[in-house]
PDB file of N, CA and C in Angstrom:
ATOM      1  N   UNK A   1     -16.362  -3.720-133.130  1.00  0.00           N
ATOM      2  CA  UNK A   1     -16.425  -4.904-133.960  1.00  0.00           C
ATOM      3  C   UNK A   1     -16.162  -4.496-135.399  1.00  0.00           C
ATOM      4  N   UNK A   2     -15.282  -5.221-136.073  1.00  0.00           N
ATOM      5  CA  UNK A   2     -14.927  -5.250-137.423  1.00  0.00           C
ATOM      6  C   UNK A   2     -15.404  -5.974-138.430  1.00  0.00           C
ATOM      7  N   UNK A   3     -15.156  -6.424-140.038  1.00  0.00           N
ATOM      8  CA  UNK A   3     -15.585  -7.409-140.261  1.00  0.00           C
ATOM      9  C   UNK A   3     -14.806  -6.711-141.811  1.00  0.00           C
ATOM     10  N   UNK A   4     -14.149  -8.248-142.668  1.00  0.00           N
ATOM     11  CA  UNK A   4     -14.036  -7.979-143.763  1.00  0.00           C
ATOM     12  C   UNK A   4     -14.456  -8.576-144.798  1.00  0.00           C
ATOM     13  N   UNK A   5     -15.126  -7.616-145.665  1.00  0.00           N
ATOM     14  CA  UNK A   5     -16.589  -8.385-146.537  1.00  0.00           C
ATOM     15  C   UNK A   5     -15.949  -8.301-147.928  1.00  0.00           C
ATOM     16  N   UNK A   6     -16.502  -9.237-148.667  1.00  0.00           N
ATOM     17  CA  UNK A   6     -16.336  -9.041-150.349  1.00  0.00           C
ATOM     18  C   UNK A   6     -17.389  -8.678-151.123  1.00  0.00           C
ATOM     19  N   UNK A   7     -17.277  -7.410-151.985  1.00  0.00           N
ATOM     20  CA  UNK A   7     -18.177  -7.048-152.348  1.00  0.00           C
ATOM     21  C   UNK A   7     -17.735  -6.472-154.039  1.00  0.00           C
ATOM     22  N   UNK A   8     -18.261  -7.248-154.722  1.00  0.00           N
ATOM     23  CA  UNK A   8     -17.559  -6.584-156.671  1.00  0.00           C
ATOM     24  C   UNK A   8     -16.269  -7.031-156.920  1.00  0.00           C
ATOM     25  N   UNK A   9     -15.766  -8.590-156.027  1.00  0.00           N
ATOM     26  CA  UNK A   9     -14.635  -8.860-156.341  1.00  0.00           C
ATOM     27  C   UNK A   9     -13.280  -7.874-155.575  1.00  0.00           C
ATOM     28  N   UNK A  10     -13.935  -7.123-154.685  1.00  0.00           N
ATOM     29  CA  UNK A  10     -12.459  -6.480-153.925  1.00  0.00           C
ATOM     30  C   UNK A  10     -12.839  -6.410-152.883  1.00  0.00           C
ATOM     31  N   UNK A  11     -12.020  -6.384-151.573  1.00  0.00           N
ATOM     32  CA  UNK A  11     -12.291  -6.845-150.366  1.00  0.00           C
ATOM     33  C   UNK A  11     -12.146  -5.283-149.531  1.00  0.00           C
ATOM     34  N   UNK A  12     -13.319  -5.233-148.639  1.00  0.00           N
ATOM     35  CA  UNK A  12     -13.542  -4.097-147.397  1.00  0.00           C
ATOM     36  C   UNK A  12     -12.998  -4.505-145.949  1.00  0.00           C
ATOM     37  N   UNK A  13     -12.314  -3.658-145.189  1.00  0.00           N
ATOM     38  CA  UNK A  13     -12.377  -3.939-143.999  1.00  0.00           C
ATOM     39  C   UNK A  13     -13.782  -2.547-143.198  1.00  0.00           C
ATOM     40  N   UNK A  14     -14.587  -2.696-142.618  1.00  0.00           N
ATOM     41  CA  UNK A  14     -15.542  -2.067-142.325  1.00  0.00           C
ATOM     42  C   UNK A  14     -15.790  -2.191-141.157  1.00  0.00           C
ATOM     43  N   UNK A  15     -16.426  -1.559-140.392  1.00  0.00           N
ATOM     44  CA  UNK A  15     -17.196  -1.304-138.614  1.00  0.00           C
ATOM     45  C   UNK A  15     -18.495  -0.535-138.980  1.00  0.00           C
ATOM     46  N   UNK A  16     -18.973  -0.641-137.648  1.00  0.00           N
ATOM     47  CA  UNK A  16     -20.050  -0.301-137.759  1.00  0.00           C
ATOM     48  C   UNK A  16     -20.359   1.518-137.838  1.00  0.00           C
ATOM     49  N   UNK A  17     -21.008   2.187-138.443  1.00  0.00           N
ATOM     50  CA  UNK A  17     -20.733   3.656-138.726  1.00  0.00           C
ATOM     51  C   UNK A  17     -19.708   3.970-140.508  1.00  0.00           C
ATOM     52  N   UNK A  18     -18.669   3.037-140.600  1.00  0.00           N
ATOM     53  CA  UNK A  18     -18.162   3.518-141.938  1.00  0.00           C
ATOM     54  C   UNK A  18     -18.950   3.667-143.102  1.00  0.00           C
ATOM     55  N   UNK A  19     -18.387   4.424-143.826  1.00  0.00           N
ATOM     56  CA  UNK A  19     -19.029   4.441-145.486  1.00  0.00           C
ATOM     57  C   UNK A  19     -17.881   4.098-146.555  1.00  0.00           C
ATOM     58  N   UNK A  20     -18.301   3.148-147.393  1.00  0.00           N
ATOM     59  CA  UNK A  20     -17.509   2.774-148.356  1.00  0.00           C
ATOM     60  C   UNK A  20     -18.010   2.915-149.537  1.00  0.00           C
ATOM     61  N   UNK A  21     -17.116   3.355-150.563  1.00  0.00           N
ATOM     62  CA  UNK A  21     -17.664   3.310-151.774  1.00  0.00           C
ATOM     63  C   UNK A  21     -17.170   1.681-152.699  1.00  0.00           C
ATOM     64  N   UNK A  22     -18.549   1.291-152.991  1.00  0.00           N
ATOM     65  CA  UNK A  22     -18.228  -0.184-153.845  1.00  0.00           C
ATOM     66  C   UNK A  22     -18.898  -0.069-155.399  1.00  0.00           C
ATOM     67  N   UNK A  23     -18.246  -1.133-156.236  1.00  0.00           N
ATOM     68  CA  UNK A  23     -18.881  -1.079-157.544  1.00  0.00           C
ATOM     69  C   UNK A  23     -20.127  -0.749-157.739  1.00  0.00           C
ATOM     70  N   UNK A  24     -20.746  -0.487-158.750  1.00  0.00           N
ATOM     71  CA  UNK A  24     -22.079   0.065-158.832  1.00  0.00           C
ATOM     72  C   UNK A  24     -22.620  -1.278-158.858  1.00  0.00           C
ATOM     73  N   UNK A  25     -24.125  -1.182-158.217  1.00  0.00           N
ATOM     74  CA  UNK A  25     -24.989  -2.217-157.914  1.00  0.00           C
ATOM     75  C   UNK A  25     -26.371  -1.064-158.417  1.00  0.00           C
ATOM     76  N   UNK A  26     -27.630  -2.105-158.586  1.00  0.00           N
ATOM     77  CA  UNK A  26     -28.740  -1.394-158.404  1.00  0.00           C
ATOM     78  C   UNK A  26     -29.612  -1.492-157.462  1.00  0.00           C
ATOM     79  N   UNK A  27     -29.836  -0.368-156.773  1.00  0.00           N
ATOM     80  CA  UNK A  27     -30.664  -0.365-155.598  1.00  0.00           C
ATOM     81  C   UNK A  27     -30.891   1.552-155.428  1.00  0.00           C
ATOM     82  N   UNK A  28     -32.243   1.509-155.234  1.00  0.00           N
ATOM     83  CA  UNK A  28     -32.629   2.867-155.061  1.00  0.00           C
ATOM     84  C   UNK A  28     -31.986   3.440-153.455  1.00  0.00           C
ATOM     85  N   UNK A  29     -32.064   4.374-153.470  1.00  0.00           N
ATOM     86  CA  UNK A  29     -31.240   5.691-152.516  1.00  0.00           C
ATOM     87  C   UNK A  29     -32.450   4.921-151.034  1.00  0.00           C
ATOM     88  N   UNK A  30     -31.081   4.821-150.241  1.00  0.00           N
ATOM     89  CA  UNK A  30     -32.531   4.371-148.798  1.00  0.00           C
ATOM     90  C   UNK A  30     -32.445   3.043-148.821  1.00  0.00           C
ATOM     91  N   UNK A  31     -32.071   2.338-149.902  1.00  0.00           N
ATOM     92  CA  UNK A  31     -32.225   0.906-149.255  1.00  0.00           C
ATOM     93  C   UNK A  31     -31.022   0.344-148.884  1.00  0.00           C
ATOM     94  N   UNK A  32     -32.051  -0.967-148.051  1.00  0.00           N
ATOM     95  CA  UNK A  32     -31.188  -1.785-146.839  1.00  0.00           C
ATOM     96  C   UNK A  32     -30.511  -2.523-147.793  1.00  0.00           C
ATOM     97  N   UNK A  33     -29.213  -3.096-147.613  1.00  0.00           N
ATOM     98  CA  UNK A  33     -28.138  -3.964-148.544  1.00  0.00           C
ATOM     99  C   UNK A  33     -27.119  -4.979-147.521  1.00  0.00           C
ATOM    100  N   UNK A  34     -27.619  -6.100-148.199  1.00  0.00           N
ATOM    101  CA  UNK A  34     -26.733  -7.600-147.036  1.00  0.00           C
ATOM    102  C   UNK A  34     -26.001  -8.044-147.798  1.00  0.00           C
ATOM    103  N   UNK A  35     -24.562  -7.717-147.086  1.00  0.00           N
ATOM    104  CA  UNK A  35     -23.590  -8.107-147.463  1.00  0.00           C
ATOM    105  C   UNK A  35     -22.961  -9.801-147.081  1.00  0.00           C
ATOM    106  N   UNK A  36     -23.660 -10.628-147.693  1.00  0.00           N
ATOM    107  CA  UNK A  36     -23.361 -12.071-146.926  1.00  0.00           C
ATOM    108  C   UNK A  36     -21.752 -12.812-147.113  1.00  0.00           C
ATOM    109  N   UNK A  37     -20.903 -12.358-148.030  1.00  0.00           N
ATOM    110  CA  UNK A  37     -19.523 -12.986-148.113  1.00  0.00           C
ATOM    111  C   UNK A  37     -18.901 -11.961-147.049  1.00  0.00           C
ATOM    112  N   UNK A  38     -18.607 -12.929-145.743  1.00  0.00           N
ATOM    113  CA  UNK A  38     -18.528 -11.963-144.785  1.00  0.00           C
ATOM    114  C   UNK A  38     -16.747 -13.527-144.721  1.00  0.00           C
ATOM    115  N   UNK A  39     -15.700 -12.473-144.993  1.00  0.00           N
ATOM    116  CA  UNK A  39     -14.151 -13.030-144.648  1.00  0.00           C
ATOM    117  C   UNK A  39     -13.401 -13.336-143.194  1.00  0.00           C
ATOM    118  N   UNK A  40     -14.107 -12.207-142.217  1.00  0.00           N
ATOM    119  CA  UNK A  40     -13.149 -12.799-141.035  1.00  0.00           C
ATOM    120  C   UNK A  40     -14.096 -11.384-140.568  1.00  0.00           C
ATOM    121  N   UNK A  41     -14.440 -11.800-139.368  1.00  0.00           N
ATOM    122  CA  UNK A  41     -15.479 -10.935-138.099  1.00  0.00           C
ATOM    123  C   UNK A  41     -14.285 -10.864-136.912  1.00  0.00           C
ATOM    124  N   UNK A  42     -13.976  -9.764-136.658  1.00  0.00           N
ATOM    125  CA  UNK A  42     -13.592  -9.412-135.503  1.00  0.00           C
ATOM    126  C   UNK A  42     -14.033  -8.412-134.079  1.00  0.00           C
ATOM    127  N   UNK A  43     -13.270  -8.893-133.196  1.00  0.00           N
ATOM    128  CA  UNK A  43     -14.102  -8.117-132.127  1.00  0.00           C
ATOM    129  C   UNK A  43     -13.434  -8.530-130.686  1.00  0.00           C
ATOM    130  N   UNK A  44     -14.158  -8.954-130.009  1.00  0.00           N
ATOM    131  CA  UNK A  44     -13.605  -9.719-128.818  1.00  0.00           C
ATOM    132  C   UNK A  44     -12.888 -11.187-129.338  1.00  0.00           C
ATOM    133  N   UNK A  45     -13.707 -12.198-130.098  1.00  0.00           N
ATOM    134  CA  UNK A  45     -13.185 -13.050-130.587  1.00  0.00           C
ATOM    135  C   UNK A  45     -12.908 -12.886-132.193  1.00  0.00           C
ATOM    136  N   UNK A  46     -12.038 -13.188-132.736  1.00  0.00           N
ATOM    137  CA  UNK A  46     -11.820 -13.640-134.288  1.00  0.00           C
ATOM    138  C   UNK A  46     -12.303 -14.517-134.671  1.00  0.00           C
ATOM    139  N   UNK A  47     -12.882 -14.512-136.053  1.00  0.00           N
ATOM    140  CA  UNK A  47     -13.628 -15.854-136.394  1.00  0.00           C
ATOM    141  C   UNK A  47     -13.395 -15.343-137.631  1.00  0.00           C
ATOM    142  N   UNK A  48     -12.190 -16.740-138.250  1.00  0.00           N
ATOM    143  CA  UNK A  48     -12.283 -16.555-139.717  1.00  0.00           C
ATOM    144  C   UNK A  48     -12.375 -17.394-140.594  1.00  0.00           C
ATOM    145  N   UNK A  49     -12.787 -16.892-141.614  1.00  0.00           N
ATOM    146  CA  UNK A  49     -13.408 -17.705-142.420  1.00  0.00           C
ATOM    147  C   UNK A  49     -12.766 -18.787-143.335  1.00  0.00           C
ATOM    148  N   UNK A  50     -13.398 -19.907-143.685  1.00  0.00           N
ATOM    149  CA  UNK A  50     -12.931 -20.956-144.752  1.00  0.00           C
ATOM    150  C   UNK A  50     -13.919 -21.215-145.787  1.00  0.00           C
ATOM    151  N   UNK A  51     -13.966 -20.748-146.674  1.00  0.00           N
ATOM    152  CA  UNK A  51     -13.811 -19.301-146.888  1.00  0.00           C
ATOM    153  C   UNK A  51     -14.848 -17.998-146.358  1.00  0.00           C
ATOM    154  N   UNK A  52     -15.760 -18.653-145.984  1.00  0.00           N
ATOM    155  CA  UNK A  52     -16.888 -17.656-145.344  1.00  0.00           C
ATOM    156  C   UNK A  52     -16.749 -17.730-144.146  1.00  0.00           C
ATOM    157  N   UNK A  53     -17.480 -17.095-143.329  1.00  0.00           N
ATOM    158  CA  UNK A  53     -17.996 -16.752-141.727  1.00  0.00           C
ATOM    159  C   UNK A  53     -19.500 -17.530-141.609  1.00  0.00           C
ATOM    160  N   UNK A  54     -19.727 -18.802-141.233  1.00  0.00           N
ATOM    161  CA  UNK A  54     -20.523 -19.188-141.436  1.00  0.00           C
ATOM    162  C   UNK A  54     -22.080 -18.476-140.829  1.00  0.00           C
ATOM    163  N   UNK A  55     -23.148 -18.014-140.974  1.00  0.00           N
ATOM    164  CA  UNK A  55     -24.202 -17.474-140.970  1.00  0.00           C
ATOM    165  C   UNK A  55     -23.970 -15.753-140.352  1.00  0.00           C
ATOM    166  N   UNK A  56     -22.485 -15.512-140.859  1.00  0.00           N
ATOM    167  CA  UNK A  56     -22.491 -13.658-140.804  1.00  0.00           C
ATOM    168  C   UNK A  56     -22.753 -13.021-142.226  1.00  0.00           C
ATOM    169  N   UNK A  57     -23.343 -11.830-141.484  1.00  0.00           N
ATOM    170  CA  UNK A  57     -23.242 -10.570-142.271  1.00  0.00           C
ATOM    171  C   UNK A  57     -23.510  -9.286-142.035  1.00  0.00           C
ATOM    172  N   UNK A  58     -23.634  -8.663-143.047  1.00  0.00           N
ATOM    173  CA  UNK A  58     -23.276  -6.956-142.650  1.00  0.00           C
ATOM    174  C   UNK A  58     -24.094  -6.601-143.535  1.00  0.00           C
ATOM    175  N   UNK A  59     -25.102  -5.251-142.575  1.00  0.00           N
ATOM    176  CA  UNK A  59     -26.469  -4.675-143.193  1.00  0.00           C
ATOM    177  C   UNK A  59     -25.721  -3.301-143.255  1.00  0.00           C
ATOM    178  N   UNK A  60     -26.265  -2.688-144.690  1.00  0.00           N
ATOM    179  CA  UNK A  60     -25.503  -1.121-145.145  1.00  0.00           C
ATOM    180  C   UNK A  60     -26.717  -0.776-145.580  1.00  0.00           C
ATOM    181  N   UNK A  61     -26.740   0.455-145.973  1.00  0.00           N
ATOM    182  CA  UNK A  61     -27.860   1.117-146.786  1.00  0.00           C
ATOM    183  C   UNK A  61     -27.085   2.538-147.833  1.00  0.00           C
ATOM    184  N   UNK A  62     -27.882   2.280-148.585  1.00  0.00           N
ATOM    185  CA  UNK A  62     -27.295   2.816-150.059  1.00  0.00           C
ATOM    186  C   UNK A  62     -27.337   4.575-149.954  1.00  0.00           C
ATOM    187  N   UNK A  63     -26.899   5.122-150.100  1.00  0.00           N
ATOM    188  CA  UNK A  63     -26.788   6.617-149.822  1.00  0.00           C
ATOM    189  C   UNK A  63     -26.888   7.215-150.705  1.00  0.00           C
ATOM    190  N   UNK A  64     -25.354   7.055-151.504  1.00  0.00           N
ATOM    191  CA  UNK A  64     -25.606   7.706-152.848  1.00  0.00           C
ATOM    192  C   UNK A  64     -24.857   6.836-154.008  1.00  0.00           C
ATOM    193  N   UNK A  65     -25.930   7.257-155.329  1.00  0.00           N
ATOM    194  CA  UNK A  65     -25.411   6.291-156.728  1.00  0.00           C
ATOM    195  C   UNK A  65     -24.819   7.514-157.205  1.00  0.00           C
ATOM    196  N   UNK A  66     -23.260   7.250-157.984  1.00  0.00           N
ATOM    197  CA  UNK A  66     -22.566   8.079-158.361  1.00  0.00           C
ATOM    198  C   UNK A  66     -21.811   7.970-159.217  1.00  0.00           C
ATOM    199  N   UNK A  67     -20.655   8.769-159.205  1.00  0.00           N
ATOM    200  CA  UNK A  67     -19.456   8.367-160.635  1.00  0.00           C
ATOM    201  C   UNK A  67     -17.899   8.769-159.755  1.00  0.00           C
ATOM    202  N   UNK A  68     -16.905   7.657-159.756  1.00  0.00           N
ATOM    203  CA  UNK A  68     -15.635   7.904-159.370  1.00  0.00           C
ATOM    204  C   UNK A  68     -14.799   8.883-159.811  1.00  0.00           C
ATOM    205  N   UNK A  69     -13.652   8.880-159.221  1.00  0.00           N
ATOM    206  CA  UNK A  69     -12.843   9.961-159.971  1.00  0.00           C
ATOM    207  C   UNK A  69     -12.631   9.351-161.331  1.00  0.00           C
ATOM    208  N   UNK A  70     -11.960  10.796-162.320  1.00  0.00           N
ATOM    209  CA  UNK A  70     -11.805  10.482-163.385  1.00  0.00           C
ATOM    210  C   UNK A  70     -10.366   9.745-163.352  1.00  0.00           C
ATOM    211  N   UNK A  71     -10.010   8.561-164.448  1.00  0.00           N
ATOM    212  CA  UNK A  71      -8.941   7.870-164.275  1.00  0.00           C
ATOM    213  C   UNK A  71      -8.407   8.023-165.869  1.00  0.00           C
ATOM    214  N   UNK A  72      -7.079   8.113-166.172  1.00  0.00           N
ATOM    215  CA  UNK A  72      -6.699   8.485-167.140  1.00  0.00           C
ATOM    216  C   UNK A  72      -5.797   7.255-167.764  1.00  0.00           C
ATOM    217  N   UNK A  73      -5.665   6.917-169.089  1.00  0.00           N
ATOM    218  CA  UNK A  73      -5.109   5.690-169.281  1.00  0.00           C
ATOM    219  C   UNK A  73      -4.571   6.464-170.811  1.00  0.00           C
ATOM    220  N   UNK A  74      -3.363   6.030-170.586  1.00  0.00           N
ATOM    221  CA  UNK A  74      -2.031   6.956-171.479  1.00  0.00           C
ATOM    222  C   UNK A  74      -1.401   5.717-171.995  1.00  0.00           C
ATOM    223  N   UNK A  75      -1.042   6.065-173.783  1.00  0.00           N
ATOM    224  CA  UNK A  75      -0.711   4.715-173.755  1.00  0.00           C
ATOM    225  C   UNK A  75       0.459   5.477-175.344  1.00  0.00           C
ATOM    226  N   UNK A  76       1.587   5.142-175.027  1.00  0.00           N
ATOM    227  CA  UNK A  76       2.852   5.708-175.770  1.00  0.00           C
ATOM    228  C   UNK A  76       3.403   4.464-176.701  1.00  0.00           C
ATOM    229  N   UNK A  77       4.018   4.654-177.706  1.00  0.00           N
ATOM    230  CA  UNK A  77       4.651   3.460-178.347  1.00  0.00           C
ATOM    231  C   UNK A  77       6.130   3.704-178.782  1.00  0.00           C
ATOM    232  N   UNK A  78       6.965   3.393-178.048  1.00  0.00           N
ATOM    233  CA  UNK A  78       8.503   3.781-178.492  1.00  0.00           C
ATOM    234  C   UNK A  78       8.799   3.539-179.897  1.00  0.00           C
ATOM    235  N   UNK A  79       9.581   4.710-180.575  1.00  0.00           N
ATOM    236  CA  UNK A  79       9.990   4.719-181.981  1.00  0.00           C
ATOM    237  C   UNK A  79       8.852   4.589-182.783  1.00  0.00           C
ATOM    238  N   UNK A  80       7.439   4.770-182.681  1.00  0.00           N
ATOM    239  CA  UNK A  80       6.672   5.042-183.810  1.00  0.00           C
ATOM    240  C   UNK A  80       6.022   7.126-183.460  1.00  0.00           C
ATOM    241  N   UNK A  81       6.536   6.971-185.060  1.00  0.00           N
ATOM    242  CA  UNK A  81       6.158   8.436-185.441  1.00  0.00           C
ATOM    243  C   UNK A  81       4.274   9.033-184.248  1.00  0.00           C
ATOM    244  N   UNK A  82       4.916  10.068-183.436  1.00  0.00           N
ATOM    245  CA  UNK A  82       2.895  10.062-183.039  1.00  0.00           C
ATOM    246  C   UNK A  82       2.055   8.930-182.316  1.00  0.00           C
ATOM    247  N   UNK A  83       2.182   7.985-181.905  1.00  0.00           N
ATOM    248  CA  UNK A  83       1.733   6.731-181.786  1.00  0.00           C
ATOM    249  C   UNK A  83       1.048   6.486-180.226  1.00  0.00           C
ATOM    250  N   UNK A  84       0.661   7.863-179.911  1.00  0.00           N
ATOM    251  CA  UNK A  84       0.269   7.878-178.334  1.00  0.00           C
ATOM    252  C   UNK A  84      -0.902   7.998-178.783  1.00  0.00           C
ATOM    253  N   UNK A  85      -2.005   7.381-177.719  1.00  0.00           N
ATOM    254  CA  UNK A  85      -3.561   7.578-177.121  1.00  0.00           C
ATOM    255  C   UNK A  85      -3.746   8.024-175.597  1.00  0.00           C
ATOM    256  N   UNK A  86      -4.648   8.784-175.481  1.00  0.00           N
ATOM    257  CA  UNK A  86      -4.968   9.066-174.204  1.00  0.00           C
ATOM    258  C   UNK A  86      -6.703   9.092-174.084  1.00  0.00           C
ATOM    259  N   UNK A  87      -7.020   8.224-172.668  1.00  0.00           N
ATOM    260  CA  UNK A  87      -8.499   8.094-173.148  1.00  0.00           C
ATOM    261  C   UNK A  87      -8.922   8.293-171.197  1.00  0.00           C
ATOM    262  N   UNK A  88      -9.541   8.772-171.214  1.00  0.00           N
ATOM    263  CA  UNK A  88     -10.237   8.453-170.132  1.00  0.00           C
ATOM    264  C   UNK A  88     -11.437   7.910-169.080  1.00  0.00           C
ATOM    265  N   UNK A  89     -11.952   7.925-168.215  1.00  0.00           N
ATOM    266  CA  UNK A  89     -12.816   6.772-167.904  1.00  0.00           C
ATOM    267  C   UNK A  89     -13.587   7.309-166.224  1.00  0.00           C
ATOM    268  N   UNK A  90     -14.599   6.851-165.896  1.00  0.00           N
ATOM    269  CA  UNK A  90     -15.115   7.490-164.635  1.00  0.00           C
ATOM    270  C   UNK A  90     -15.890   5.984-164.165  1.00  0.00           C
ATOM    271  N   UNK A  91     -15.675   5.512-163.627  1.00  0.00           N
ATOM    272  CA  UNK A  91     -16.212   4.146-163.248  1.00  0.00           C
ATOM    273  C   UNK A  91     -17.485   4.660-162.214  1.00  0.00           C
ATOM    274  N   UNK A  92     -18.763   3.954-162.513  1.00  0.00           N
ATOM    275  CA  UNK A  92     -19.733   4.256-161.678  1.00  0.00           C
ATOM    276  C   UNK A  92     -19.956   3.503-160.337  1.00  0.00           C
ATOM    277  N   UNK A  93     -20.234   4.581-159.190  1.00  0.00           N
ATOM    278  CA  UNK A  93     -20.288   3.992-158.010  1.00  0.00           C
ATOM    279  C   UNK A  93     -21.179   3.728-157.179  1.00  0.00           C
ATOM    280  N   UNK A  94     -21.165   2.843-155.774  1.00  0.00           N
ATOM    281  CA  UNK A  94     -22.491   3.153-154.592  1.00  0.00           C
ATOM    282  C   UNK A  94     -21.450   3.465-153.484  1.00  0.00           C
ATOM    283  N   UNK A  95     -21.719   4.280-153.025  1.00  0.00           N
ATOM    284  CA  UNK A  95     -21.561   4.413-151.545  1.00  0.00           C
ATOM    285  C   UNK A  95     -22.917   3.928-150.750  1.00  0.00           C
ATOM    286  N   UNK A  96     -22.150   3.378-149.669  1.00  0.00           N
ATOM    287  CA  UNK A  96     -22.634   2.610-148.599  1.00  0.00           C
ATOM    288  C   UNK A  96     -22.185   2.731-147.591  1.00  0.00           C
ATOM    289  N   UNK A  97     -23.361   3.147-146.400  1.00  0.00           N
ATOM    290  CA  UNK A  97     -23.056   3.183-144.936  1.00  0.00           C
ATOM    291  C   UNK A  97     -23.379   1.787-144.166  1.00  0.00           C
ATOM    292  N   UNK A  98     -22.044   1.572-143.502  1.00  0.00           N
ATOM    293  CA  UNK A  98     -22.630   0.396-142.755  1.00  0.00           C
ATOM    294  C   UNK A  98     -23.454   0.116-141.323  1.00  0.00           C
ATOM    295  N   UNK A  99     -24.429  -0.127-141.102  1.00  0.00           N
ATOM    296  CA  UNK A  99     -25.041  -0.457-139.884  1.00  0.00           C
ATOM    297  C   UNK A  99     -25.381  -1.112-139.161  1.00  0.00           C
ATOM    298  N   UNK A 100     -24.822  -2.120-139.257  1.00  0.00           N
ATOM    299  CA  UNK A 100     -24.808  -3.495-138.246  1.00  0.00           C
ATOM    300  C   UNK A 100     -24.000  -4.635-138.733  1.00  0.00           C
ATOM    301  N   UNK A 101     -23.210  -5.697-137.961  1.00  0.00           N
ATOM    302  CA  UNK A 101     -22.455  -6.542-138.306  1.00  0.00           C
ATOM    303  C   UNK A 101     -22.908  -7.530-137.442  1.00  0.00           C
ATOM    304  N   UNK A 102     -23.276  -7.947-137.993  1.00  0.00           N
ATOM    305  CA  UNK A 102     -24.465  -9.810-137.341  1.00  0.00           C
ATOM    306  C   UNK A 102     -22.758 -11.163-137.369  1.00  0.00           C
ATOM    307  N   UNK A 103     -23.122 -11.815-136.186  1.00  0.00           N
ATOM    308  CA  UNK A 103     -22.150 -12.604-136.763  1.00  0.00           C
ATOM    309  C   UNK A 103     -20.561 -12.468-135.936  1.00  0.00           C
TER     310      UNK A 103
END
């Protein structure tokens, strides 16, 4: 069974056992996390959503709070003397294991 959830504005496809890393949320290491914007549940039957899955969702638990790769943002200006910046950035994360898909 599958299921694709929205979580921080970007969309997961997930099963039961995966780990995903999603925007940072707060929740201590160990806890349970319900994912209720549940997009389209698959499995034996499909059931998708308008726009939700009506009374699905998907239970994860928080593993680890962290920091993404580093991402680099370069920024050049044609024909001015020198006129480059370079800055970089580490967006903070949760990974999440998923463990059940209700629904």
């Amino acid at each position: 069974m599958y299921a694709v959830i929205q979580a921080g504005g970007r969309q997961y496809k997930v099963s039961e056992g995966d780990i995903i890393n999603v925007d940072f949320f707060e929740a201590p290491l160990g806890a349970s996390v319900t994912f209720d914007q549940v997009l389209l549940s698959g499995g034996e039957a499909t059931k998708i959503g308008v726009p939700l899955v009506e009374g699905a969702t998907v239970v994860g638990e928080v593993t680890e709070q962290g920091r993404g790769p580093k991402l680099l943002i370069f920024k050049k200006r044609r024909r001015h003397a020198n006129s480059q910046s370079l800055r970089g950035f580490r967006a903070k994360t949760t990974t999440v294991r998923i463990d059940t898909i209700n629904g």
